[in-house]
C-alpha atoms as a PDB file:
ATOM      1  CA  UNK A   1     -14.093  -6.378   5.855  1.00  0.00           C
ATOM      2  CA  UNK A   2     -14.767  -3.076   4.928  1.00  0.00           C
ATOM      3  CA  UNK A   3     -11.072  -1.473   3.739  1.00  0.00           C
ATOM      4  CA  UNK A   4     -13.364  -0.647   0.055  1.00  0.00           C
ATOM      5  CA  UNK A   5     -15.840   1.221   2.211  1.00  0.00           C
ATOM      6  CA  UNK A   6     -13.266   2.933   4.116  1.00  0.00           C
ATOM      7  CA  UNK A   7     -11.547   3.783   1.278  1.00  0.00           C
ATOM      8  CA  UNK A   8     -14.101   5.383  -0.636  1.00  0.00           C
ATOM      9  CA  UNK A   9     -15.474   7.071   2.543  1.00  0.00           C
ATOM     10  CA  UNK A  10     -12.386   8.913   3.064  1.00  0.00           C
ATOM     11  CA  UNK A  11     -11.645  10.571  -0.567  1.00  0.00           C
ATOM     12  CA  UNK A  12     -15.779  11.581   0.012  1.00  0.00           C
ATOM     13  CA  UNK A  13     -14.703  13.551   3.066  1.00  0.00           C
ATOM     14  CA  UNK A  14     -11.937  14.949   1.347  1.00  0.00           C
ATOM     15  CA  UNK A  15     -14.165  15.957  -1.563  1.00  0.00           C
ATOM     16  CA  UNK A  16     -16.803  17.443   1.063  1.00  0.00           C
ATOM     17  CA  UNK A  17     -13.972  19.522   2.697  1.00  0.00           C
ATOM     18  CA  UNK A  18     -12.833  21.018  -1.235  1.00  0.00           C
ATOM     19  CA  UNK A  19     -16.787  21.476  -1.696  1.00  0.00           C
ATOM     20  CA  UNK A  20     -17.027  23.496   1.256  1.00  0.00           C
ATOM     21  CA  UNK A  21     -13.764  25.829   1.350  1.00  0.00           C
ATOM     22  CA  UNK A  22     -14.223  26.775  -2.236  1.00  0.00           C
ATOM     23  CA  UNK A  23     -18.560  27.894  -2.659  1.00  0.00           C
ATOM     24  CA  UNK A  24     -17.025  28.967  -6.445  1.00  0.00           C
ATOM     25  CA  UNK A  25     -16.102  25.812  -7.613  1.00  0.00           C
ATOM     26  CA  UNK A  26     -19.252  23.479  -6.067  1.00  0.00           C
ATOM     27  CA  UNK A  27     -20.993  23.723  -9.525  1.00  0.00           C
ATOM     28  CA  UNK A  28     -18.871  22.371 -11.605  1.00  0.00           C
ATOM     29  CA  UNK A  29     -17.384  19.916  -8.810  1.00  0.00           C
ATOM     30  CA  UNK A  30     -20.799  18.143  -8.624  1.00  0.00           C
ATOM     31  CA  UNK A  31     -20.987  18.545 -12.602  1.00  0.00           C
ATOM     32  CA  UNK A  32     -18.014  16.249 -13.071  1.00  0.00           C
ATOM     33  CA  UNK A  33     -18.805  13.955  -9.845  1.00  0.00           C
ATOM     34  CA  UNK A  34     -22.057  13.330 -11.417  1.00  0.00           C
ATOM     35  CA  UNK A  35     -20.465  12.566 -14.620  1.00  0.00           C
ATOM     36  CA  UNK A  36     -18.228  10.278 -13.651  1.00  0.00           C
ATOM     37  CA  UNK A  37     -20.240   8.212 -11.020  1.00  0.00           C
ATOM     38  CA  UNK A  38     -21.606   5.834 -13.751  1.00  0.00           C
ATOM     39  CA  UNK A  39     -18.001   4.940 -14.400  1.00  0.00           C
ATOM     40  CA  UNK A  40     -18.061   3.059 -10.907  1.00  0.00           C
ATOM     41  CA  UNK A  41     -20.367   0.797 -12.967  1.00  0.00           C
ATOM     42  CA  UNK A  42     -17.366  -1.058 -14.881  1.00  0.00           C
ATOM     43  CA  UNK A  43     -16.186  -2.337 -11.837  1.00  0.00           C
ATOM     44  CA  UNK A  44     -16.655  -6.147 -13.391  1.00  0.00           C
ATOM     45  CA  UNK A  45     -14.260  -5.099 -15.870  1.00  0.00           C
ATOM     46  CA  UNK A  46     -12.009  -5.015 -12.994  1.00  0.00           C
ATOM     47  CA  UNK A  47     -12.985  -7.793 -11.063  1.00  0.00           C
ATOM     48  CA  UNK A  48     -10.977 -10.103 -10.429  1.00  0.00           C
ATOM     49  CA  UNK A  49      -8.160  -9.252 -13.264  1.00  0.00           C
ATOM     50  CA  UNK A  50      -7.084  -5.771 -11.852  1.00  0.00           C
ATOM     51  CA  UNK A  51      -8.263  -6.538  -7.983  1.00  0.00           C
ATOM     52  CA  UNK A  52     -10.932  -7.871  -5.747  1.00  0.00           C
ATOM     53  CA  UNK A  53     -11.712  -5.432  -2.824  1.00  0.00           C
ATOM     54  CA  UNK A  54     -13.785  -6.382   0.373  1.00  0.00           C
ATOM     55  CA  UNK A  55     -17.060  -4.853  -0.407  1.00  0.00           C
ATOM     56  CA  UNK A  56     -20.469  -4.355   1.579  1.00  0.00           C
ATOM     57  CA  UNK A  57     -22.432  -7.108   1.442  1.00  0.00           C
ATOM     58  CA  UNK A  58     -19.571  -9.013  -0.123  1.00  0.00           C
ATOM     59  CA  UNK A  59     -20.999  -7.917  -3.402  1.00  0.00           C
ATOM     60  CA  UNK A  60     -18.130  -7.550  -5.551  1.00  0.00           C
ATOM     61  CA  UNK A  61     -16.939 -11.793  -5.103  1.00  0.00           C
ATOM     62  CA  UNK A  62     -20.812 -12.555  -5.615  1.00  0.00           C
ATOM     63  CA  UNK A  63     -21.295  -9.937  -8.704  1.00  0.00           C
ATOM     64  CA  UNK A  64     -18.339  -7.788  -9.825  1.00  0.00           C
ATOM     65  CA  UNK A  65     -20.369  -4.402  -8.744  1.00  0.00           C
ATOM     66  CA  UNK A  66     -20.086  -2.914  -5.379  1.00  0.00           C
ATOM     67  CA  UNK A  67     -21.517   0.141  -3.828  1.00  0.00           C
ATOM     68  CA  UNK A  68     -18.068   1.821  -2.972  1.00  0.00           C
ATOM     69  CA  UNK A  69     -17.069   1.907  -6.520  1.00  0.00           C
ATOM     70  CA  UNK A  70     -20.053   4.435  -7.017  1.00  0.00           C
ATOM     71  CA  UNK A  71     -18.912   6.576  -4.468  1.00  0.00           C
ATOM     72  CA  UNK A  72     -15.237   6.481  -5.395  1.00  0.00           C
ATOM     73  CA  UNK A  73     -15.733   7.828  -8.998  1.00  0.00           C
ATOM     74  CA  UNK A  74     -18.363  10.442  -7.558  1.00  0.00           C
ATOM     75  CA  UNK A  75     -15.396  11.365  -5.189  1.00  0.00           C
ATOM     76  CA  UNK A  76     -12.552  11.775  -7.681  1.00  0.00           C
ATOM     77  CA  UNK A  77     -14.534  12.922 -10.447  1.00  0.00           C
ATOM     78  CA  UNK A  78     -15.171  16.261  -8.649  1.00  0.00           C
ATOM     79  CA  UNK A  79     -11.972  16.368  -6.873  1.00  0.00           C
ATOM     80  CA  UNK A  80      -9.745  15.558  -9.805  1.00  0.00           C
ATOM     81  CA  UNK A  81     -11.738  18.023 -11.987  1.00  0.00           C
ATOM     82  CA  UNK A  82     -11.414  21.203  -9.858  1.00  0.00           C
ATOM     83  CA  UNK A  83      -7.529  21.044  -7.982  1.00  0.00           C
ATOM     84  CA  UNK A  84      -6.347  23.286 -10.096  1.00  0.00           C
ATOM     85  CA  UNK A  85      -8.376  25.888  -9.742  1.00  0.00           C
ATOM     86  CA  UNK A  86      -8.798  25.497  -6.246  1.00  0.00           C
ATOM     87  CA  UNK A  87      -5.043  26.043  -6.175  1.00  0.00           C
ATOM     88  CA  UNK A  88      -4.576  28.603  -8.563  1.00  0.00           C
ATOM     89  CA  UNK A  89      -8.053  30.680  -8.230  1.00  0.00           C
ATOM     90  CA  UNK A  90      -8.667  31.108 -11.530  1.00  0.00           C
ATOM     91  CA  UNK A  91     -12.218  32.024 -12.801  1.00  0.00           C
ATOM     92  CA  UNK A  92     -14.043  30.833 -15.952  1.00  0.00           C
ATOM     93  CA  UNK A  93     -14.782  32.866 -19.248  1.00  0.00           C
ATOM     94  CA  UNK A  94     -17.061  31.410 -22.026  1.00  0.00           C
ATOM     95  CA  UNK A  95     -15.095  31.075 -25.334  1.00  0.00           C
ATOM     96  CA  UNK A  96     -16.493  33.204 -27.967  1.00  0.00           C
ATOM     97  CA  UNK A  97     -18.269  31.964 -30.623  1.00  0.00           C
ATOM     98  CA  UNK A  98     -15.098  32.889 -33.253  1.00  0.00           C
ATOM     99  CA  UNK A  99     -13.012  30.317 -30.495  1.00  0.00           C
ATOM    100  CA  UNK A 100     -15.296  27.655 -30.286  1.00  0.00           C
ATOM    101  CA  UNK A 101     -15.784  27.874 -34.907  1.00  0.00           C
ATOM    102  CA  UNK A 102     -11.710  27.743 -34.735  1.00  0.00           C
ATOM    103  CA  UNK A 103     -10.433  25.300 -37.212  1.00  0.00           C
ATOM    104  CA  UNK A 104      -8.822  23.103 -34.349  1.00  0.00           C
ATOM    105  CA  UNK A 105     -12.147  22.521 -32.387  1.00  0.00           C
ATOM    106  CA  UNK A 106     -13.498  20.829 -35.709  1.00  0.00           C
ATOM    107  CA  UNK A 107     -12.320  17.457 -33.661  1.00  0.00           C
ATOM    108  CA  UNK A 108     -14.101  18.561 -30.445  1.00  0.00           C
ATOM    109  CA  UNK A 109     -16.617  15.918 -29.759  1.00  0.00           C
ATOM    110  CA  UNK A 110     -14.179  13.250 -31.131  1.00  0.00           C
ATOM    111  CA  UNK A 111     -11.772  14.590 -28.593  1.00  0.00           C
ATOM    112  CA  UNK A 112     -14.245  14.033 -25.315  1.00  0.00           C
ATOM    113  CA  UNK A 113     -15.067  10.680 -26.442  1.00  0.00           C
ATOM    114  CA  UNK A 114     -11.576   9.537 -27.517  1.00  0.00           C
ATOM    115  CA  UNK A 115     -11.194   7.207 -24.495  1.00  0.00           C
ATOM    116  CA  UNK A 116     -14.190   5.441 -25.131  1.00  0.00           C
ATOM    117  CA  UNK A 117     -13.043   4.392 -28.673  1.00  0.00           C
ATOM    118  CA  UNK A 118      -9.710   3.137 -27.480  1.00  0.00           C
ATOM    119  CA  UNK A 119     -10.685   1.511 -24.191  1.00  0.00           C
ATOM    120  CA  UNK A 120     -13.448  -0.708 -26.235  1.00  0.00           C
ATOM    121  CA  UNK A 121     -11.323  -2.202 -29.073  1.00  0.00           C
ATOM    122  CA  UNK A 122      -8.646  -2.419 -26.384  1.00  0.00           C
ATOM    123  CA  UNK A 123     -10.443  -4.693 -24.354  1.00  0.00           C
ATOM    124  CA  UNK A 124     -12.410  -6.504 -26.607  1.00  0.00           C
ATOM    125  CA  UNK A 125      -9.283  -7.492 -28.800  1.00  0.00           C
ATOM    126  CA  UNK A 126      -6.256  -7.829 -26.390  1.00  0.00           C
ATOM    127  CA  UNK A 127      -5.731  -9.449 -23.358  1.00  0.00           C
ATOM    128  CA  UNK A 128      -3.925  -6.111 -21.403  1.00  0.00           C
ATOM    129  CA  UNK A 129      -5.089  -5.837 -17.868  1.00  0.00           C
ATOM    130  CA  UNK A 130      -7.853  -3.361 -17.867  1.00  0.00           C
ATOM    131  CA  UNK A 131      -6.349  -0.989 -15.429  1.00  0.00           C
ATOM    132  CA  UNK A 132      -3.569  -0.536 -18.433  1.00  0.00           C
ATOM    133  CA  UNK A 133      -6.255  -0.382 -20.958  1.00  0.00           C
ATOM    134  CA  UNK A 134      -8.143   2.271 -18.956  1.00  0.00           C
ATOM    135  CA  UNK A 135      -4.394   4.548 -18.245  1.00  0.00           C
ATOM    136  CA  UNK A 136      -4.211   4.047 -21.706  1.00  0.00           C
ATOM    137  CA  UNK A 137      -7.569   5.310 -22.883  1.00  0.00           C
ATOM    138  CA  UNK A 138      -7.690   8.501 -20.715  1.00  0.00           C
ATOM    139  CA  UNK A 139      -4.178   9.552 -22.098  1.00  0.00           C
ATOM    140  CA  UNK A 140      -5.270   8.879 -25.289  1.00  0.00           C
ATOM    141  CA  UNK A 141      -8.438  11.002 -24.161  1.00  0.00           C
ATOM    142  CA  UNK A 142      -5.774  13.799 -22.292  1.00  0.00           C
ATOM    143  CA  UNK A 143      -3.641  14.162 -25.819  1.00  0.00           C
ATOM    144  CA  UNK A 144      -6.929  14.357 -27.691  1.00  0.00           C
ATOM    145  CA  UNK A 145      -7.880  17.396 -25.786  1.00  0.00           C
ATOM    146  CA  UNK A 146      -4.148  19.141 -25.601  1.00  0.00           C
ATOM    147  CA  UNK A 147      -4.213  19.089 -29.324  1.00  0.00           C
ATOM    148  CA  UNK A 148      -8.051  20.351 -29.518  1.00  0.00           C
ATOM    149  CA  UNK A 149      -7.802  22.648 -26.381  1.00  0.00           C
ATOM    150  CA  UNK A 150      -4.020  23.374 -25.928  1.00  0.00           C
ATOM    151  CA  UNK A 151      -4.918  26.453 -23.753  1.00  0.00           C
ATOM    152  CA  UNK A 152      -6.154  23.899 -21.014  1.00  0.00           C
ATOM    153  CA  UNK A 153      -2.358  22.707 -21.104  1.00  0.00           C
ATOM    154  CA  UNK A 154      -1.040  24.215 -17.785  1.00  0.00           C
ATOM    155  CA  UNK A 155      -4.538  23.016 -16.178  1.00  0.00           C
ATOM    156  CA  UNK A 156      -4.099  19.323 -17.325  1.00  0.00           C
ATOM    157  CA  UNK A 157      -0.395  19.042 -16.813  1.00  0.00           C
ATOM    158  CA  UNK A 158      -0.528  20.614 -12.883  1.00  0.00           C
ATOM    159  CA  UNK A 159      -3.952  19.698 -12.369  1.00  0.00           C
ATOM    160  CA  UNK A 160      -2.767  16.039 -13.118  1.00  0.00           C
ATOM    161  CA  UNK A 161       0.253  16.629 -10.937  1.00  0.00           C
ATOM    162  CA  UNK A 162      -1.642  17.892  -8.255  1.00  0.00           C
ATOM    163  CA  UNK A 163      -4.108  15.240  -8.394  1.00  0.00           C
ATOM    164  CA  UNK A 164      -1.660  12.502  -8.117  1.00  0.00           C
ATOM    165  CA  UNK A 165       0.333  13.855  -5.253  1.00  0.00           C
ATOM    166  CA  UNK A 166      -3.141  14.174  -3.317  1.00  0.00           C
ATOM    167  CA  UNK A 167      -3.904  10.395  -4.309  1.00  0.00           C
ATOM    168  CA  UNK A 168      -0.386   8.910  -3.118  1.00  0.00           C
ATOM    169  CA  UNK A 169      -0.620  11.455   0.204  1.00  0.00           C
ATOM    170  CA  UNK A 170      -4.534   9.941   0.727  1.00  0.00           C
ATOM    171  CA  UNK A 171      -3.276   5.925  -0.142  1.00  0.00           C
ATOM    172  CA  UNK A 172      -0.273   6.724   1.884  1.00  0.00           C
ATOM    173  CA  UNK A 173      -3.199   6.737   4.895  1.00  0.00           C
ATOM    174  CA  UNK A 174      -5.033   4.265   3.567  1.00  0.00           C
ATOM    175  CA  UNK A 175      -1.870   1.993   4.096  1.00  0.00           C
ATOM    176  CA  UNK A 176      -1.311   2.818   7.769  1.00  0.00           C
ATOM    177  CA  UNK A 177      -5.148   2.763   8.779  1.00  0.00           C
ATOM    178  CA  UNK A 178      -6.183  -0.267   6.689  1.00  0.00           C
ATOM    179  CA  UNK A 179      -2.665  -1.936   6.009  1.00  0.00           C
ATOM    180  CA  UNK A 180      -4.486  -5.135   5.195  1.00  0.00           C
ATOM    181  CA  UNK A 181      -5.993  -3.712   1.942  1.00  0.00           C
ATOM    182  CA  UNK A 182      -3.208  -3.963  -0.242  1.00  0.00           C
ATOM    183  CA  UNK A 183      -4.209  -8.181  -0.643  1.00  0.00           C
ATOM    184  CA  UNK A 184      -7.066  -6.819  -2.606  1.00  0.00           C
ATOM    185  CA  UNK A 185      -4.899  -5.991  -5.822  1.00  0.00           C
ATOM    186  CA  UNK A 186      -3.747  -9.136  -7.982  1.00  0.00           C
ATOM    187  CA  UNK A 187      -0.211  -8.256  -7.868  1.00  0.00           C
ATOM    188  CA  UNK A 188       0.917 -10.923  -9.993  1.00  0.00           C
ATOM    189  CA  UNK A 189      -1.291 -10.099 -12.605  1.00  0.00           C
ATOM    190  CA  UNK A 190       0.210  -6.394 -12.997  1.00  0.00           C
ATOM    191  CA  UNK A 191       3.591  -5.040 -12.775  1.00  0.00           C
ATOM    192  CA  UNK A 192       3.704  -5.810  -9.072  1.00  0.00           C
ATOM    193  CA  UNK A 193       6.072  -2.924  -7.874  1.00  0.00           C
ATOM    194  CA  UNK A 194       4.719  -0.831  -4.813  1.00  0.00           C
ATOM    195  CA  UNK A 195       5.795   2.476  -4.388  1.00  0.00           C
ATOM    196  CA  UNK A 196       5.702   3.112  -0.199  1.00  0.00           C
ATOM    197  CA  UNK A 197       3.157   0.620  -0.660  1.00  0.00           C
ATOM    198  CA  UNK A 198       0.980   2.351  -3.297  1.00  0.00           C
ATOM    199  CA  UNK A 199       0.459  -0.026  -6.497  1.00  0.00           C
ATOM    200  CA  UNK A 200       2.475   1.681  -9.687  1.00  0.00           C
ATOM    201  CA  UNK A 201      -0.986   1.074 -11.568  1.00  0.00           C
ATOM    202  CA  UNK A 202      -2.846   3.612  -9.092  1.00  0.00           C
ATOM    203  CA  UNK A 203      -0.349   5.815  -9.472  1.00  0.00           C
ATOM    204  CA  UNK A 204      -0.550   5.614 -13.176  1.00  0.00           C
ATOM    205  CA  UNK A 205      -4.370   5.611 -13.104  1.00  0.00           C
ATOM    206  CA  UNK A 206      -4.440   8.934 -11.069  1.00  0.00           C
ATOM    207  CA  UNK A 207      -2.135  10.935 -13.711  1.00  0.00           C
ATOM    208  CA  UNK A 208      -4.037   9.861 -16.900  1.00  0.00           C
ATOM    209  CA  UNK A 209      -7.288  10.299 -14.999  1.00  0.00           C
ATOM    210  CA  UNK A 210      -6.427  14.034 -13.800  1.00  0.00           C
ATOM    211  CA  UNK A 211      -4.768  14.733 -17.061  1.00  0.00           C
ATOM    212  CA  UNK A 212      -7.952  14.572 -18.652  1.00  0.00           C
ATOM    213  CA  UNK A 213     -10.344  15.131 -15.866  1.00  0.00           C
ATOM    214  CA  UNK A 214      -8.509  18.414 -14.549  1.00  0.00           C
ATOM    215  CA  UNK A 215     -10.172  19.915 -18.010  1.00  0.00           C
ATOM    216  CA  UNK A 216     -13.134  18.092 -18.823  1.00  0.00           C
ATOM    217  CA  UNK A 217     -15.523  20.741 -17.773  1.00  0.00           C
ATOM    218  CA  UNK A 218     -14.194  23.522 -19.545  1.00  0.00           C
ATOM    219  CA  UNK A 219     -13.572  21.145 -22.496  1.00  0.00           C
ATOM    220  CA  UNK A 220     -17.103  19.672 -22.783  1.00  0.00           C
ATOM    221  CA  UNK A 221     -19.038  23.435 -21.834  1.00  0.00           C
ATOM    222  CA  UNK A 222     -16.486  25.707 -23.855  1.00  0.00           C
ATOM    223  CA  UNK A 223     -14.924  27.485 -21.138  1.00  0.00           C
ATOM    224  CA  UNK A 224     -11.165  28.804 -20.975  1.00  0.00           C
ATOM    225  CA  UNK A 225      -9.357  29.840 -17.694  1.00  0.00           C
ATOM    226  CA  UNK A 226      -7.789  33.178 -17.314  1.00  0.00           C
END
């Protein structure tokens, strides 16, 4: 039983292929994988409402973590955040210090951590499956940053895009190598409705993920595109 592994093996490769083709972009890729592989430690919050994968070790039945979960959010983390520029080639330029003092930036920290201060309340006060409460945190977190950043628009809107084609294309494979995987979601506890086979909710996930993750780097550091 190792779809999870699998899985989470296979978005790694195709993160090691994007680090290797573009030597530009393999600073900031492993800036945002590291940043978001502490993320694969909410799995519990997960586990068993949203899904229960077959993990190594069978560790997520016996404790809600799992290995695989670290190296899935290490994996899209760096893939989500750079698409878009590997697409595009656009380079980097610092903001000045009269862009970064702009009267809309004066919500700039609030923006980055927007998600966290919906996704808590959200889960600590309703009973919404967390995989809703999570979409709904990061596009919380993805309008935050439009209004504070809207130069990063075209970024997050095809970087999102481009992100969530790649994750349908990649679960699309998933399906016909591991078809069996698919009895890891709770269906019943979540829309249910499968697109080729792909759960709506991942779908969803992977657009409010890449809306804001397509930017986070030049959001957090102060960087524009051009």
């Amino acid at each position: 039983m190792i779809e999870w592994l699998v899985f989470s093996l296979v978005l790694l490769g195709i993160w090691l292929v994007l680090y290797l083709a573009k030597p530009m972009l393999r600073k900031e890729m492993l800036w945002a994988s590291i940043l978001t592989t502490p993320l694969g430690l909410t799995e519990p919050i997960f586990v068993p409402k949203y899904w229960t994968p077959p993990s190594l070790f069978d560790l997520t039945a016996k404790t809600g973590f799992d290995i695989e979960s670290l190296i899935f959010c290490f994996a899209i983390g760096g893939i989500a955040a750079v698409l878009y520029e590997a697409v595009f080639k656009v380079k980097h330029k610092h903001m000045s210090d009269a862009e970064m003092h702009s009267p809309r930036h004066r919500f700039h920290k609030l923006a980055i951590i927007s998600p966290v201060l919906v996704f808590i309340p959200l889960f600590l006060l309703t009973d919404i499956n967390p995989i809703y409460t999570a979409s709904i945190a990061l596009l919380v977190g993805g309008v935050a940053t439009w209004l504070c950043r809207p130069d990063l628009k075209d970024n997050m809107l095809i970087g999102a895009g481009l992100f969530t084609g790649l994750y349908f294309v990649f679960f699309l494979f998933i399906n016909a190598l591991v078809p069996e995987f698919i009895h890891s979601w709770n269906l019943t506890a979540i829309s249910g409705v499968l697109i080729a086979g792909v759960p709506l909710e991942e779908l969803m996930f992977a657009f409010t993920f890449g809306l804001m993750w397509s930017s986070i780097y030049e959001h957090v550091l102060w960087h524009k595109l051009g």
